[in-house]
N, C-alpha and C. Protein backbone atom coordinates (compact mmCIF):
# COMPACT_ATOMS: atom_id res chain seq x y z
N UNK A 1 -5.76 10.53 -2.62
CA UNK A 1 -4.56 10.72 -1.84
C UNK A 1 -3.31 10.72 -2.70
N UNK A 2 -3.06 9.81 -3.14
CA UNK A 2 -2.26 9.86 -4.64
C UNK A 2 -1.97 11.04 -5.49
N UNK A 3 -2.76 11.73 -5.95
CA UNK A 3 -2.82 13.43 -5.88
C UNK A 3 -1.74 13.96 -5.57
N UNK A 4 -1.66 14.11 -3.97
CA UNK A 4 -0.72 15.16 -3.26
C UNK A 4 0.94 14.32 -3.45
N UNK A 5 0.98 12.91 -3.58
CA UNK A 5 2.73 12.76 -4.12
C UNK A 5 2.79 12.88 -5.58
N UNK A 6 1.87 12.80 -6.17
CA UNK A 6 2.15 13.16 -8.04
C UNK A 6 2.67 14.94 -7.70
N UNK A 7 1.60 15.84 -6.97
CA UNK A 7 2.81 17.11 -7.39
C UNK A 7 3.50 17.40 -7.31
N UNK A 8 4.16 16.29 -6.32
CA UNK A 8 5.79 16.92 -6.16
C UNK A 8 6.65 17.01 -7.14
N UNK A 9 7.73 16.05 -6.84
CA UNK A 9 8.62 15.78 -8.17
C UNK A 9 8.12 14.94 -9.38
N UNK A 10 8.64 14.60 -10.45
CA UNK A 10 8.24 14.03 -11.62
C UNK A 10 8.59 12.42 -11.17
N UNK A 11 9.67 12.09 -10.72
CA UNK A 11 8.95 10.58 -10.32
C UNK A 11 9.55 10.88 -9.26
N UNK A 12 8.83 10.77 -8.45
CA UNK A 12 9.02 10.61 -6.43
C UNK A 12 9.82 9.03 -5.72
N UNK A 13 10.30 8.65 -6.78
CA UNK A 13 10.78 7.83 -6.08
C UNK A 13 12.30 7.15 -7.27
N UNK A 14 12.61 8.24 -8.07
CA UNK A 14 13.60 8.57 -8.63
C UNK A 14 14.75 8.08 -7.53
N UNK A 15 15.82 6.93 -8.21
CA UNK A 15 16.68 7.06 -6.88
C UNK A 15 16.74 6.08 -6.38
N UNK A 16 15.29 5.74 -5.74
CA UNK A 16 14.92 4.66 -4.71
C UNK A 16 15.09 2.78 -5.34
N UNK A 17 15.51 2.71 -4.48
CA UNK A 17 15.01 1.30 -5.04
C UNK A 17 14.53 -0.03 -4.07
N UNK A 18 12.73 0.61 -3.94
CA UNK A 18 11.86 -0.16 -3.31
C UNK A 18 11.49 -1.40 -3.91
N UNK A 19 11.29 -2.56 -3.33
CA UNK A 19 10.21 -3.96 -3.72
C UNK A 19 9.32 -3.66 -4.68
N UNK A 20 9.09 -4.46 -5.03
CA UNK A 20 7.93 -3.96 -6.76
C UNK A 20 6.56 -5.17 -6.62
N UNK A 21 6.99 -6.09 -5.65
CA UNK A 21 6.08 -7.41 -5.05
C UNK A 21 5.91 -7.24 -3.71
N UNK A 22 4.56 -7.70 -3.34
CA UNK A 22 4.17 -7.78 -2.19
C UNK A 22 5.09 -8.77 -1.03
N UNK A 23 5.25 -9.54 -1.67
CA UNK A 23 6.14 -10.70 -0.57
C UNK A 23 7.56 -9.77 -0.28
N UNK A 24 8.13 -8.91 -0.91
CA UNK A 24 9.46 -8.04 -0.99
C UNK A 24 8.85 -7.32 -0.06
N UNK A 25 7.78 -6.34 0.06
CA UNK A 25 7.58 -5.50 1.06
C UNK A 25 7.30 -6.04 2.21
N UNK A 26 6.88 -7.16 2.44
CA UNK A 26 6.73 -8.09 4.02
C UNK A 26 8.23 -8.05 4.56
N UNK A 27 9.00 -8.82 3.43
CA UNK A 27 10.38 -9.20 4.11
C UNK A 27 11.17 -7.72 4.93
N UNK A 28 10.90 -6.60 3.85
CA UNK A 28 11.39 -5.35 4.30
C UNK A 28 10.57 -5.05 5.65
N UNK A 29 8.91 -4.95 5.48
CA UNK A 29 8.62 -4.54 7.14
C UNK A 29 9.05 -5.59 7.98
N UNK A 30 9.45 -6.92 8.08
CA UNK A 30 9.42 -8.19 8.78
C UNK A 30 10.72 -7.70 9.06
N UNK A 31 11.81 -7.08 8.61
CA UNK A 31 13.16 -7.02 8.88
C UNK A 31 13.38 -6.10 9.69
N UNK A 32 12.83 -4.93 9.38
CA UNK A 32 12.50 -3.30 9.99
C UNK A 32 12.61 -3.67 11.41
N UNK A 33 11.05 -3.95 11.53
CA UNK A 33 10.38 -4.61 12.65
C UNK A 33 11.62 -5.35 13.81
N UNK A 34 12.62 -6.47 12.80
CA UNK A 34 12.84 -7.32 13.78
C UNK A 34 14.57 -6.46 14.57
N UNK A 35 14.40 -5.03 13.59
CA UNK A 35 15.70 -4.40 13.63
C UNK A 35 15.73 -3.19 14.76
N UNK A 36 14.22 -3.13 14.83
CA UNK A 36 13.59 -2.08 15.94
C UNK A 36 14.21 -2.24 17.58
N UNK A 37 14.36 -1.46 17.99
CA UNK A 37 14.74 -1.70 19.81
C UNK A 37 14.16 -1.51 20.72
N UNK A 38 13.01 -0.73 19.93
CA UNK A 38 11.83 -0.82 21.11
C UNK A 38 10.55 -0.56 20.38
N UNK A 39 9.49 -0.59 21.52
CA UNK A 39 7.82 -0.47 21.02
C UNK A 39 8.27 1.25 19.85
N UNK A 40 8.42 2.10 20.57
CA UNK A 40 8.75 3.51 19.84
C UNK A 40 8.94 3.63 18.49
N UNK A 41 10.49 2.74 18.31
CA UNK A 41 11.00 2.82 17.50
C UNK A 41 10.62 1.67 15.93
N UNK A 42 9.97 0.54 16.80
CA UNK A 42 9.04 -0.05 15.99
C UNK A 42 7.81 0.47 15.15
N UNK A 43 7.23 1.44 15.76
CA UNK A 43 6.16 2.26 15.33
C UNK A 43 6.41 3.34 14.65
N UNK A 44 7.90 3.99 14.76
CA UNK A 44 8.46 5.07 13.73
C UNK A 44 8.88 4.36 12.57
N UNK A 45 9.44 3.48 12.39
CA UNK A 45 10.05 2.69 11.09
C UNK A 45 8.85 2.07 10.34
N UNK A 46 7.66 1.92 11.27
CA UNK A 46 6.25 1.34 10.77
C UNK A 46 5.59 2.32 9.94
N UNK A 47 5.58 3.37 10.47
CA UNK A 47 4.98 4.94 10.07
C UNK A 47 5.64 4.86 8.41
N UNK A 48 6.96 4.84 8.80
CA UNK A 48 7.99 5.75 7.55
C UNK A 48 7.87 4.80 6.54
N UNK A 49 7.33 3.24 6.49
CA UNK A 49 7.86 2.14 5.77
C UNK A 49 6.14 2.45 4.77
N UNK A 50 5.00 2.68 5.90
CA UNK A 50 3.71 2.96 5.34
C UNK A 50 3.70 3.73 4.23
N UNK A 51 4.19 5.33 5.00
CA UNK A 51 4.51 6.64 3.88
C UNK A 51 5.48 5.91 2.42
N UNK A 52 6.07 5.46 2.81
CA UNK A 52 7.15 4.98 1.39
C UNK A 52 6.31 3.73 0.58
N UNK A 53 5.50 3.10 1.18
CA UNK A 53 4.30 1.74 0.82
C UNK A 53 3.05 2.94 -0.61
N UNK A 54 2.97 4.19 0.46
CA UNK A 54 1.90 4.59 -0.41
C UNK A 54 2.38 5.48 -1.49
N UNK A 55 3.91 5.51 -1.45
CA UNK A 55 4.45 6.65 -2.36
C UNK A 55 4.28 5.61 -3.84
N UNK A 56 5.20 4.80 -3.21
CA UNK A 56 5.39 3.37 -4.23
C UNK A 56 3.99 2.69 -4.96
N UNK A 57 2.96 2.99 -4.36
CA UNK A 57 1.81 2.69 -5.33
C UNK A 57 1.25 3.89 -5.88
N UNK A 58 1.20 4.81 -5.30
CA UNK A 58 0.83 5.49 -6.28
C UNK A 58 1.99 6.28 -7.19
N UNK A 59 3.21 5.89 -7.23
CA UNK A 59 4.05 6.31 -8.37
C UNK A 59 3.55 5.03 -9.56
N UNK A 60 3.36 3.82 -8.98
CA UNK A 60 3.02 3.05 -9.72
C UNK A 60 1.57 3.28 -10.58
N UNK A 61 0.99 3.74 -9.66
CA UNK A 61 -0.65 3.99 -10.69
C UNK A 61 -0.48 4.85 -11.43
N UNK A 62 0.33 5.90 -11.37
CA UNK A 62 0.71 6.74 -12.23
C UNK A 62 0.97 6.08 -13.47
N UNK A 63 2.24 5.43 -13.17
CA UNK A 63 3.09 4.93 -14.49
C UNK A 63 1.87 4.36 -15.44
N UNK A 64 0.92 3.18 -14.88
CA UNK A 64 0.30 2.83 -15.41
C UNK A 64 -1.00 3.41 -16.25
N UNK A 65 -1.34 4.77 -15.58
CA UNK A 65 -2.51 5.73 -16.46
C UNK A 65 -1.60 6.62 -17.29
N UNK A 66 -0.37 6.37 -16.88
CA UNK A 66 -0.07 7.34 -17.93
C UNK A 66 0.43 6.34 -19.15
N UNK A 67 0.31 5.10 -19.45
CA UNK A 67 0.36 3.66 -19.99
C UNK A 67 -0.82 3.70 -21.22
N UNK A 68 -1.80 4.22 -20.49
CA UNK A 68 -2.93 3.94 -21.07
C UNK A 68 -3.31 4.65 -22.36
């Protein structure tokens, strides 16, 4: 799966500045979550926080095979 965000841009998350620790990404969905106004909108910010969860590891596995 990792695959399909490596072809995009050269680092996909250029810019961003996501949690790099697991306890950082709780607090961010735990906050999301408590910022939501409804079931809906809880489950769209859940979606988008996932997609950005799996960008962020696999930009990271990258970094690291390309380490190797």
């Amino acid at each position: 799966r990792c695959s399909k965000h490596a072809a995009g841009s050269e680092d996909p998350l250029a810019g961003k500045n996501y949690p790099t620790k697991g306890a950082e990404w709780v607090e961010l969905f735990v906050k999301e979550m408590m910022n939501a106004s409804n079931m809906d909108d809880a489950k769209a910010s859940a979606s988008k926080m996932l997609e950005e969860l799996e960008k962020s590891i696999c930009a990271r596995a990258k970094e690291l095979q390309n380490s190797m």
